[in-house]
C-alpha atoms as a PDB file:
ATOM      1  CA  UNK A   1     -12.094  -7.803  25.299  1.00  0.00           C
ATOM      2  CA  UNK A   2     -13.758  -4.732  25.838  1.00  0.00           C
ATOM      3  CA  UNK A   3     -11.666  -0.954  24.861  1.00  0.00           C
ATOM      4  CA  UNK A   4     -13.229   2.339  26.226  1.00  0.00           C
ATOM      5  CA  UNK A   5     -13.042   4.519  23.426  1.00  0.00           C
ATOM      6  CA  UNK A   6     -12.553   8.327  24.024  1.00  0.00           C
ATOM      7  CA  UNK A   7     -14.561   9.217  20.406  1.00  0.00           C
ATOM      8  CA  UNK A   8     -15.856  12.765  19.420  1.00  0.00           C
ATOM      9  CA  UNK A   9     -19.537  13.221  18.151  1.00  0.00           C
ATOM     10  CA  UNK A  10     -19.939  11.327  14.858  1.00  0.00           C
ATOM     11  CA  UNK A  11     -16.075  10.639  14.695  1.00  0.00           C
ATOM     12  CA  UNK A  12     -15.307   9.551  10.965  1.00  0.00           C
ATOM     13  CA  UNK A  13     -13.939   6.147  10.220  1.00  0.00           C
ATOM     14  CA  UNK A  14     -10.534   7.571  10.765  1.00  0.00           C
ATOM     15  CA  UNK A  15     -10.951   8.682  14.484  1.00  0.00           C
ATOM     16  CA  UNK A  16     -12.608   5.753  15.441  1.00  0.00           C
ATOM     17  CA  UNK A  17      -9.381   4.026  13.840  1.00  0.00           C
ATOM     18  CA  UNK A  18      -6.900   5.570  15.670  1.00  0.00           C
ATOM     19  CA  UNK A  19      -8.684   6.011  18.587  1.00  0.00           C
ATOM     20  CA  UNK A  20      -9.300   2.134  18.945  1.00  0.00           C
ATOM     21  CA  UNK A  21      -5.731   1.758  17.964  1.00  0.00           C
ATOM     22  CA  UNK A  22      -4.770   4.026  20.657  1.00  0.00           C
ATOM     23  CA  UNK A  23      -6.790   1.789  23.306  1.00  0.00           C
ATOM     24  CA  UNK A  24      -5.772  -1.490  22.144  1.00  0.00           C
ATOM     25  CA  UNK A  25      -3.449  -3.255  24.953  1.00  0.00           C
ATOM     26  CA  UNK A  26      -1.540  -5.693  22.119  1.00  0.00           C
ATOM     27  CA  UNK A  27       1.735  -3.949  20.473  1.00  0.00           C
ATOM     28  CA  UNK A  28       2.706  -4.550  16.925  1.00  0.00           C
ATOM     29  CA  UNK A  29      -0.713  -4.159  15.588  1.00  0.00           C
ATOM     30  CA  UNK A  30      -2.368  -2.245  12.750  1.00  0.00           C
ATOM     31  CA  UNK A  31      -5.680  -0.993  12.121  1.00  0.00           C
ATOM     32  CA  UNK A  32      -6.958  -0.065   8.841  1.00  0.00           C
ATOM     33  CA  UNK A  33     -10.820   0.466   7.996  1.00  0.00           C
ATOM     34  CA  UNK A  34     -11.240  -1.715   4.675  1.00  0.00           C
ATOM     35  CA  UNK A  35     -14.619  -1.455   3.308  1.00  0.00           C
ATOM     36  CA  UNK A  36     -17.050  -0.629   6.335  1.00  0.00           C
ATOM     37  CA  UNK A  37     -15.446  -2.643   8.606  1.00  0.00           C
ATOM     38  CA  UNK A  38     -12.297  -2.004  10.911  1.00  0.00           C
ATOM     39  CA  UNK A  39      -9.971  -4.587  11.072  1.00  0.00           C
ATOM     40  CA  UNK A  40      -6.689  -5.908  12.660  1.00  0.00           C
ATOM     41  CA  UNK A  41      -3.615  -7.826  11.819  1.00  0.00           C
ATOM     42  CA  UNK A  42      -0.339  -8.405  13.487  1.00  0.00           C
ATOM     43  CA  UNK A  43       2.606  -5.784  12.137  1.00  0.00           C
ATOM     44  CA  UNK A  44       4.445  -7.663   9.264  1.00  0.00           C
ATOM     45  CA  UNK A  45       7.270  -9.959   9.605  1.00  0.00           C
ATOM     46  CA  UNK A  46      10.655  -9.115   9.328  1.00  0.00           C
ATOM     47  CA  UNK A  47      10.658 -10.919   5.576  1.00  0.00           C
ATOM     48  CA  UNK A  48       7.892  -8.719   4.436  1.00  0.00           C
ATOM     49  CA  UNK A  49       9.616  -5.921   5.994  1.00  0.00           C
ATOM     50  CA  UNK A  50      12.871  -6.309   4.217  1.00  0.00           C
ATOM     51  CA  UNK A  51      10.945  -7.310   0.621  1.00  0.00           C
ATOM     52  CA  UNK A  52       9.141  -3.903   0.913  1.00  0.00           C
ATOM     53  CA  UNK A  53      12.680  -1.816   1.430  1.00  0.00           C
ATOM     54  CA  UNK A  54      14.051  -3.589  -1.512  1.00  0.00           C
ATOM     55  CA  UNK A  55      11.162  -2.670  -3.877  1.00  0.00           C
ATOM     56  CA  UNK A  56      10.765   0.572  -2.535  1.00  0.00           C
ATOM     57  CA  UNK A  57      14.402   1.338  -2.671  1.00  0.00           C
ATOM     58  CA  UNK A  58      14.792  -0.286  -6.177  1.00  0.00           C
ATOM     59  CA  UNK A  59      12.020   1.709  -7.588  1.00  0.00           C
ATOM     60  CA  UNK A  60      13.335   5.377  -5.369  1.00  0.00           C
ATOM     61  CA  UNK A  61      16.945   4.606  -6.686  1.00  0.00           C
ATOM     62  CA  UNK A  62      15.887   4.316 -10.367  1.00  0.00           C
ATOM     63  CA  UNK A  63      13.025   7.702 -10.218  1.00  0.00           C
ATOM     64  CA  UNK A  64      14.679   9.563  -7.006  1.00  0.00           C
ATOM     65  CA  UNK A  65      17.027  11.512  -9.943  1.00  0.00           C
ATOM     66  CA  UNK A  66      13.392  13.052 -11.463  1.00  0.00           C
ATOM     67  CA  UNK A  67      12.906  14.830  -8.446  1.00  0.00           C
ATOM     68  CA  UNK A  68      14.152  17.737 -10.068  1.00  0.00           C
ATOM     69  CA  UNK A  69      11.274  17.377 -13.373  1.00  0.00           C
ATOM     70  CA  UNK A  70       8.002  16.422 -11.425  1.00  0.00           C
ATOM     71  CA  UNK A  71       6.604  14.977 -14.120  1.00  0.00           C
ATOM     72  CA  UNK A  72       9.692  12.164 -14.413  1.00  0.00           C
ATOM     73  CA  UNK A  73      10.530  11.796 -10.631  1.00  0.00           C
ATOM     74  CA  UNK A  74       8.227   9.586  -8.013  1.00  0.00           C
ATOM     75  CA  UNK A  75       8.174   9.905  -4.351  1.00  0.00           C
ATOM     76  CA  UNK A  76       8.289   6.534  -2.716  1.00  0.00           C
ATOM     77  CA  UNK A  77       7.238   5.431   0.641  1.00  0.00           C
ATOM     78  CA  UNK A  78       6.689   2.659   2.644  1.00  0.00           C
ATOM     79  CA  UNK A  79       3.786   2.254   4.787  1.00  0.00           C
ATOM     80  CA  UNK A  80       2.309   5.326   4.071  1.00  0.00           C
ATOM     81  CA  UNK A  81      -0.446   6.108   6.733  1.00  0.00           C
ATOM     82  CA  UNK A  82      -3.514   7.358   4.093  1.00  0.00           C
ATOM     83  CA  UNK A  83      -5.406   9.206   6.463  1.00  0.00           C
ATOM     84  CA  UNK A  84      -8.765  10.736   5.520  1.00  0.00           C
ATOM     85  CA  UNK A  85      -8.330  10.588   1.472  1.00  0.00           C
ATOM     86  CA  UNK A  86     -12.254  10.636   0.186  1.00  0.00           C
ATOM     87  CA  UNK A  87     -12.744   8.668  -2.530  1.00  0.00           C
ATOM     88  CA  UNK A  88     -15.081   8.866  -5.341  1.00  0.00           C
ATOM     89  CA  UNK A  89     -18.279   8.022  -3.351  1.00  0.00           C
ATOM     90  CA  UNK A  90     -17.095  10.774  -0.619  1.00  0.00           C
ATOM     91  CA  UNK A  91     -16.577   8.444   1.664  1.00  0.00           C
ATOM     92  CA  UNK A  92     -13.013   8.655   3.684  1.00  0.00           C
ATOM     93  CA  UNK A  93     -11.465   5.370   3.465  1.00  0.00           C
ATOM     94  CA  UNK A  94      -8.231   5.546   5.591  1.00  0.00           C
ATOM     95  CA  UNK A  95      -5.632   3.255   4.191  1.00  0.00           C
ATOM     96  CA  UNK A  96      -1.924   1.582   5.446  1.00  0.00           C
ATOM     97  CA  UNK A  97      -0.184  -0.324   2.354  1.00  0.00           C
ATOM     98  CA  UNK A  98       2.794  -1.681   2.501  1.00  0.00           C
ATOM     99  CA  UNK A  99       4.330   0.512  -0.036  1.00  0.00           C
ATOM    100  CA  UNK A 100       3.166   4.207  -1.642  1.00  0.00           C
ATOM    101  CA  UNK A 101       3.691   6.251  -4.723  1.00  0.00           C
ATOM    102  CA  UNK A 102       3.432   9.431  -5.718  1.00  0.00           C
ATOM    103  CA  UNK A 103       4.129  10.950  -8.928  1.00  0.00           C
ATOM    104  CA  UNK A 104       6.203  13.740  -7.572  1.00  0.00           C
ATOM    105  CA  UNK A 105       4.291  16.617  -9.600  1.00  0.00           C
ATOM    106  CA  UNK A 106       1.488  15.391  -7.074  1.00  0.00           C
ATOM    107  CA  UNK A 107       2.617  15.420  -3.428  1.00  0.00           C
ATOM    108  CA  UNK A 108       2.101  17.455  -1.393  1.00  0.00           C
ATOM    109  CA  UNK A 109       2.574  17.280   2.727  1.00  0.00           C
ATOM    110  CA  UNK A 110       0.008  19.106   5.107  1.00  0.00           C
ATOM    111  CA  UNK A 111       0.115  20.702   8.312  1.00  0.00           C
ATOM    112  CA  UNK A 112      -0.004  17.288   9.533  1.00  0.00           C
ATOM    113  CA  UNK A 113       2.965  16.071   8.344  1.00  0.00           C
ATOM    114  CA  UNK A 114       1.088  13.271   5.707  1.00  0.00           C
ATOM    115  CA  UNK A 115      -0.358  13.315   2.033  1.00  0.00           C
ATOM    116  CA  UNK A 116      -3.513  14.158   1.795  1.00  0.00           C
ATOM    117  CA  UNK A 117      -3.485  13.044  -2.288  1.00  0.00           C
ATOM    118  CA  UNK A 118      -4.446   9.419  -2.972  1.00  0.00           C
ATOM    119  CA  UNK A 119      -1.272   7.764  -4.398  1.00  0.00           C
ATOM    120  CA  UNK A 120      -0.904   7.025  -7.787  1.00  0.00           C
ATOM    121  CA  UNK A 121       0.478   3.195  -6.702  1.00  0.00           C
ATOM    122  CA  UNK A 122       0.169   0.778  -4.083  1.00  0.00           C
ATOM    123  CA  UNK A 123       1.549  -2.352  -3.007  1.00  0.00           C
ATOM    124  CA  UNK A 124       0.319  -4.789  -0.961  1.00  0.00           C
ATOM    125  CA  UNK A 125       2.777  -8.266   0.134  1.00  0.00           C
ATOM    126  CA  UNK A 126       0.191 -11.157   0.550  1.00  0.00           C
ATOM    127  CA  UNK A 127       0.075 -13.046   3.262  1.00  0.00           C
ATOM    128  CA  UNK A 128      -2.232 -16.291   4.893  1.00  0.00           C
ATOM    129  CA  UNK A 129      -4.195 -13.242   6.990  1.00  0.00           C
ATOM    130  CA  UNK A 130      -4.295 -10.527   4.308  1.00  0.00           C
ATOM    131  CA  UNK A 131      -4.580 -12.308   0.860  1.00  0.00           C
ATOM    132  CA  UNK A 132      -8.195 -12.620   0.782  1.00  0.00           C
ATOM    133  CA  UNK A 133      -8.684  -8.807   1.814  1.00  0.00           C
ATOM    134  CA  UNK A 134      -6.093  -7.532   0.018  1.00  0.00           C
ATOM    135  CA  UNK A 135      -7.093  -9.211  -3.550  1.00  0.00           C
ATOM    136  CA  UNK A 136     -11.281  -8.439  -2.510  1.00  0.00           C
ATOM    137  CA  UNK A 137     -12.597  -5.379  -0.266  1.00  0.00           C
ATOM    138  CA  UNK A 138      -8.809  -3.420   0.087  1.00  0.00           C
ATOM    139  CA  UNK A 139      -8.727  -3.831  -3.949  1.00  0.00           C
ATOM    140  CA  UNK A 140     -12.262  -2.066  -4.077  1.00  0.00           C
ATOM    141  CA  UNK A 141     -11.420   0.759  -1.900  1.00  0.00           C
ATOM    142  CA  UNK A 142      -8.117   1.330  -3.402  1.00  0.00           C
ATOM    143  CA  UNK A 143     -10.450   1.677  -6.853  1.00  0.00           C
ATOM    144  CA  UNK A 144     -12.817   4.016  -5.118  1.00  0.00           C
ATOM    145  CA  UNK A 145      -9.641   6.489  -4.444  1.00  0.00           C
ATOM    146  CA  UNK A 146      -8.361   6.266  -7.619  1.00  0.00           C
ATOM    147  CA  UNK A 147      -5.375   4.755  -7.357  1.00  0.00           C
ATOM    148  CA  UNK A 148      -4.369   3.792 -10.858  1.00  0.00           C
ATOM    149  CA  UNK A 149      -1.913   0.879 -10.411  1.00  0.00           C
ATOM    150  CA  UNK A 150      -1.921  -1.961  -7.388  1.00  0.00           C
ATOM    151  CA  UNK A 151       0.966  -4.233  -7.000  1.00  0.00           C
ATOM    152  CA  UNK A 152       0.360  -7.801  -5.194  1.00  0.00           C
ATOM    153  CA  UNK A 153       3.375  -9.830  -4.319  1.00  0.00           C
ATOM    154  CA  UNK A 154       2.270 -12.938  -4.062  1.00  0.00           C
ATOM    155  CA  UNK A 155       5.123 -15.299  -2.486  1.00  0.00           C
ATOM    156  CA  UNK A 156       3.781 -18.728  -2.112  1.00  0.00           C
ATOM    157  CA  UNK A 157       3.482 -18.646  -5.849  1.00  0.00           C
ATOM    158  CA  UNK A 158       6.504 -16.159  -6.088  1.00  0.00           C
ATOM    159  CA  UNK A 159       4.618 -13.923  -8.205  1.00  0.00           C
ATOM    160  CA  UNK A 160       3.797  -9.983  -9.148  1.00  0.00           C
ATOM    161  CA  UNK A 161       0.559  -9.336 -10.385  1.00  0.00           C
ATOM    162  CA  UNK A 162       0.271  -5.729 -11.826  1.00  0.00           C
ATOM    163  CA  UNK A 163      -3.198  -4.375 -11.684  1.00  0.00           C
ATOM    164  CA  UNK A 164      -4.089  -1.454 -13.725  1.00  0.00           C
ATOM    165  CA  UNK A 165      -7.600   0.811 -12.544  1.00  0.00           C
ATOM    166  CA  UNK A 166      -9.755   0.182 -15.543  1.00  0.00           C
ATOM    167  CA  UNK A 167     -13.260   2.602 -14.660  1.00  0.00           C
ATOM    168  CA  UNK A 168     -14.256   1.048 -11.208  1.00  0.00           C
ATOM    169  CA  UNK A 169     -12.423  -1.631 -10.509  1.00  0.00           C
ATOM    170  CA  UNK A 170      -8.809  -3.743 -11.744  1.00  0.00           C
ATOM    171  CA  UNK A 171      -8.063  -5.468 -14.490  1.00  0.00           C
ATOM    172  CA  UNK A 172      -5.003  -7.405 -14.608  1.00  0.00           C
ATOM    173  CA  UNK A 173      -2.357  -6.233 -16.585  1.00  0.00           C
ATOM    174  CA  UNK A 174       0.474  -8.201 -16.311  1.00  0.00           C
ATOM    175  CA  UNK A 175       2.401 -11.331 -13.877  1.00  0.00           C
ATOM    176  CA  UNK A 176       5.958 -11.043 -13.382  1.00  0.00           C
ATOM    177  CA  UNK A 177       8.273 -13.867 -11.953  1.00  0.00           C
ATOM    178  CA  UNK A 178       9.697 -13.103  -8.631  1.00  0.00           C
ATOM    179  CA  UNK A 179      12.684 -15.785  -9.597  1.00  0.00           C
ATOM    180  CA  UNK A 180      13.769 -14.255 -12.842  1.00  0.00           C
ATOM    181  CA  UNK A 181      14.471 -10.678 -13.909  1.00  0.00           C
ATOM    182  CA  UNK A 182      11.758  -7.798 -15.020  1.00  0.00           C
ATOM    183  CA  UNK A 183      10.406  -4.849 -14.686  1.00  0.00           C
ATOM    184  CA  UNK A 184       6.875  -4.011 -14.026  1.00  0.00           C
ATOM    185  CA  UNK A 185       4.444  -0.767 -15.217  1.00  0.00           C
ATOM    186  CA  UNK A 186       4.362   2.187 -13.980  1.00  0.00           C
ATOM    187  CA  UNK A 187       8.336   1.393 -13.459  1.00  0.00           C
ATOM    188  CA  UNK A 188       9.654   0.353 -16.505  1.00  0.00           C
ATOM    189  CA  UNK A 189      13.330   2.111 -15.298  1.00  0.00           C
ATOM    190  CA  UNK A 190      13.458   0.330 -12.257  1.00  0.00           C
ATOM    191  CA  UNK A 191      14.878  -3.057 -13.388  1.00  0.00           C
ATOM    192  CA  UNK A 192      14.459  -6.214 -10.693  1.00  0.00           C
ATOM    193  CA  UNK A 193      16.714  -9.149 -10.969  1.00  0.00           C
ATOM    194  CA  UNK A 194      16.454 -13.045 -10.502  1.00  0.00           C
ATOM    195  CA  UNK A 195      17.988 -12.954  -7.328  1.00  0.00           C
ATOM    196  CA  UNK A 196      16.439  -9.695  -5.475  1.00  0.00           C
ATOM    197  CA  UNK A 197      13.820 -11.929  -3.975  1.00  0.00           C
ATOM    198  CA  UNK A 198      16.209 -15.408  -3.120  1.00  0.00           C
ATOM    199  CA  UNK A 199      16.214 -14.555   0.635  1.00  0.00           C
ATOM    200  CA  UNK A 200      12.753 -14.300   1.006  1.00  0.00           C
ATOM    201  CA  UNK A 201      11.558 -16.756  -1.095  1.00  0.00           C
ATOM    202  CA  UNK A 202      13.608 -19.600  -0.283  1.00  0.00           C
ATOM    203  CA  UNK A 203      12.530 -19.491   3.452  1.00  0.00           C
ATOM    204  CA  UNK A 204       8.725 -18.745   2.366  1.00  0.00           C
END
């Protein structure tokens, strides 16, 4: 399939992003640029969709009253479009997880109605197309930009592994049990039950 492109002189990695996503013919697609290469997938499934608002709104519910002290309250949002954040090697590594966070004392809109601040916490929910990325190359550049703590949700093996940034890369820090209750760093006040994740799961 071939896409005319309508690209400025040396567009960055971000422009040639949205300008191929802006010339693709297929709806319900995302581009992201994950490592030095662009890539596709379909938009996520309604499951995924509905898993992301409960975490999200789970965590929001339990930090949303620290709005008021920045340095208790977290801003929350779900797939935030990370457009142009350099990371460490100065290279701008334009990101789309399925879930955002920003300590609040930390964001910040712009003139262009995003955050321009790396978040402080990610989330990505696996799936057959995305696991390998997501757990190889998207982990690397999420190191890269400093984000200090990735969530993947992992339901074939209904499972939350918590990955802390330890210098340039993750280390694990801890696996949580979709089926029974927890909570998971940086959210210790956002508790999740044994049941939260029953609709999803059980048609996995």
């Amino acid at each position: 399939m071939k896409i005319e492109l309508d690209l400025p002189e040396n567009p960055t990695p971000h422009q040639i992003m949205a300008a191929v996503a802006a010339a693709d013919p297929v709806e319900h697609r995302r581009w992201e640029v994950i490592g030095d290469t662009l890539v596709t997938q379909p938009s996520p499934i309604n499951a995924h969709g509905v898993l992301q608002n409960r975490l999200g709104g789970r965590i929001d519910a339990s930090y949303s009253q620290g709005y008021a002290d920045p340095d208790e309250g977290w801003i929350i949002v779900s797939v935030p479009d990370l457009k142009d954040i350099t990371g460490s090697d100065g290279v701008r590594r334009p990101k789309i997880p399925d879930l955002g966070g920003w300590r609040a004392a930390r964001y910040r809109v712009n003139d262009a109605g995003y955050c321009p601040i790396a978040p402080d916490w990610v989330c990505e929910v696996l799936s057959p197309a995305t696991a390998e990325r997501d757990r190889g190359p998207k982990a690397r550049d999420y190191a890269i930009l400093g984000i200090g703590w990735y969530w993947l949700v992992d339901l074939d093996r209904a499972e939350l592994e918590v990955r802390r940034l330890d210098g340039e890369g993750y280390a694990v820090h801890a696996r949580h049990d979709l089926r029974t209750g927890f909570a998971a760093d940086p959210f210790q006040q956002a508790r999740f039950e044994s049941n939260d994740f029953a609709f999803v799961l059980d048609g996995a």
